[in-house]
Protein backbone atom coordinates (compact mmCIF):
# COMPACT_ATOMS: atom_id res chain seq x y z
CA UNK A 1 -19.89 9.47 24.12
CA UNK A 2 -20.84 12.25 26.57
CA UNK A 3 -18.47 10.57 29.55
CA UNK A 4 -15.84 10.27 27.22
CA UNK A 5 -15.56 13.82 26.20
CA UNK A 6 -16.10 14.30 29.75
CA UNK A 7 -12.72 12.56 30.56
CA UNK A 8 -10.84 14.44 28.24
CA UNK A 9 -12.55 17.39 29.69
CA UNK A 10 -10.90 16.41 32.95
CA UNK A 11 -7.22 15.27 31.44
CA UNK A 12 -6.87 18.39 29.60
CA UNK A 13 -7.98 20.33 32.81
CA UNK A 14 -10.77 22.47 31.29
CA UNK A 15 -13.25 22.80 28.78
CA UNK A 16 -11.10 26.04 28.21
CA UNK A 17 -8.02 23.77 27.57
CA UNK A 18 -9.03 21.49 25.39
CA UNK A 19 -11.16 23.60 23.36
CA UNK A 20 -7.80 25.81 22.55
CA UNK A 21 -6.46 21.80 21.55
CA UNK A 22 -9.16 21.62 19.70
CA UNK A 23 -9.27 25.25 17.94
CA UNK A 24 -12.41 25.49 19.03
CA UNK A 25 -14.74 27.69 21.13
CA UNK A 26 -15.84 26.46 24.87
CA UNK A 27 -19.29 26.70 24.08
CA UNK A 28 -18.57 24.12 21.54
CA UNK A 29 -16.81 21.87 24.07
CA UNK A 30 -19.93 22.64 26.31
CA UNK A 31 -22.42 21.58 23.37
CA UNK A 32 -20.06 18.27 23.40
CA UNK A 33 -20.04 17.74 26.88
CA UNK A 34 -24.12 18.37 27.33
CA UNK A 35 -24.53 15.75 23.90
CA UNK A 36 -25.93 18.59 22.35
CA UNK A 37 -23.43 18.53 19.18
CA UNK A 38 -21.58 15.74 17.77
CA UNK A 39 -17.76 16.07 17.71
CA UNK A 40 -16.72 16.56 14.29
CA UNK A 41 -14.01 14.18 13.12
CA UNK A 42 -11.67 16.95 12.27
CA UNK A 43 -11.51 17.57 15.61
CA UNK A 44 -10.91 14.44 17.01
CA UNK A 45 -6.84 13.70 16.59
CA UNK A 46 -6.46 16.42 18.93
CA UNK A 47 -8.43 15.35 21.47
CA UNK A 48 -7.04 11.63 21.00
CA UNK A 49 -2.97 13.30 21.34
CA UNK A 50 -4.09 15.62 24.29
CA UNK A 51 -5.63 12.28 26.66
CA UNK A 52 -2.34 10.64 25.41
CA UNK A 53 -4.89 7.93 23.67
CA UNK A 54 -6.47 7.49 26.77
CA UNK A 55 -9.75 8.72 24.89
CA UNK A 56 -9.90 7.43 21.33
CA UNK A 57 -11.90 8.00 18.07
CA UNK A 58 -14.44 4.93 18.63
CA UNK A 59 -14.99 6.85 22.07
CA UNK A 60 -15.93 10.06 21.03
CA UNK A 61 -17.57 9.05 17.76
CA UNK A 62 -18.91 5.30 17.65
CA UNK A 63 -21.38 6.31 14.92
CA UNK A 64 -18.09 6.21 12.25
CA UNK A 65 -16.78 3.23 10.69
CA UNK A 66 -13.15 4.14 11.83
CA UNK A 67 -11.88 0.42 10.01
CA UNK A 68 -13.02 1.71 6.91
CA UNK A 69 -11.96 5.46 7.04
CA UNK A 70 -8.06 3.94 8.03
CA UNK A 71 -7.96 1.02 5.39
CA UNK A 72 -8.59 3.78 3.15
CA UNK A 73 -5.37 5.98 4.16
């Protein structure tokens, strides 16, 4: 998880950048990138439309059963 937010990190050009995607502080991004914090999943389409799906849910939250949560929608 911690490379992966790492990589959006570096597509969105800053922790600054992607935590104004994310509506978020940087220190938050910071937590994320140090694997201090788990993202939470409200957070998380942002992140996915910002790397262009380059970084997806399953990436930056493998812990959730993302089958589940989208049969469900």
């Amino acid at each position: 998880m911690k490379l992966n937010i790492e990589k959006a990190v570096f597509i969105c050009g800053s922790k600054t950048k992607l935590a104004e995607i994310c509506g978020v502080t940087s220190q938050a991004v910071s937590k994320w990138t140090a694997g201090k914090a788990k993202i939470s999943i409200e957070y998380i389409p942002g992140i996915i439309q910002a790397t262009n799906g380059e970084v997806t849910a399953r990436d930056l939250r493998p812990d959730v059963d993302w089958d589940t949560i989208k049969a469900s929608l």
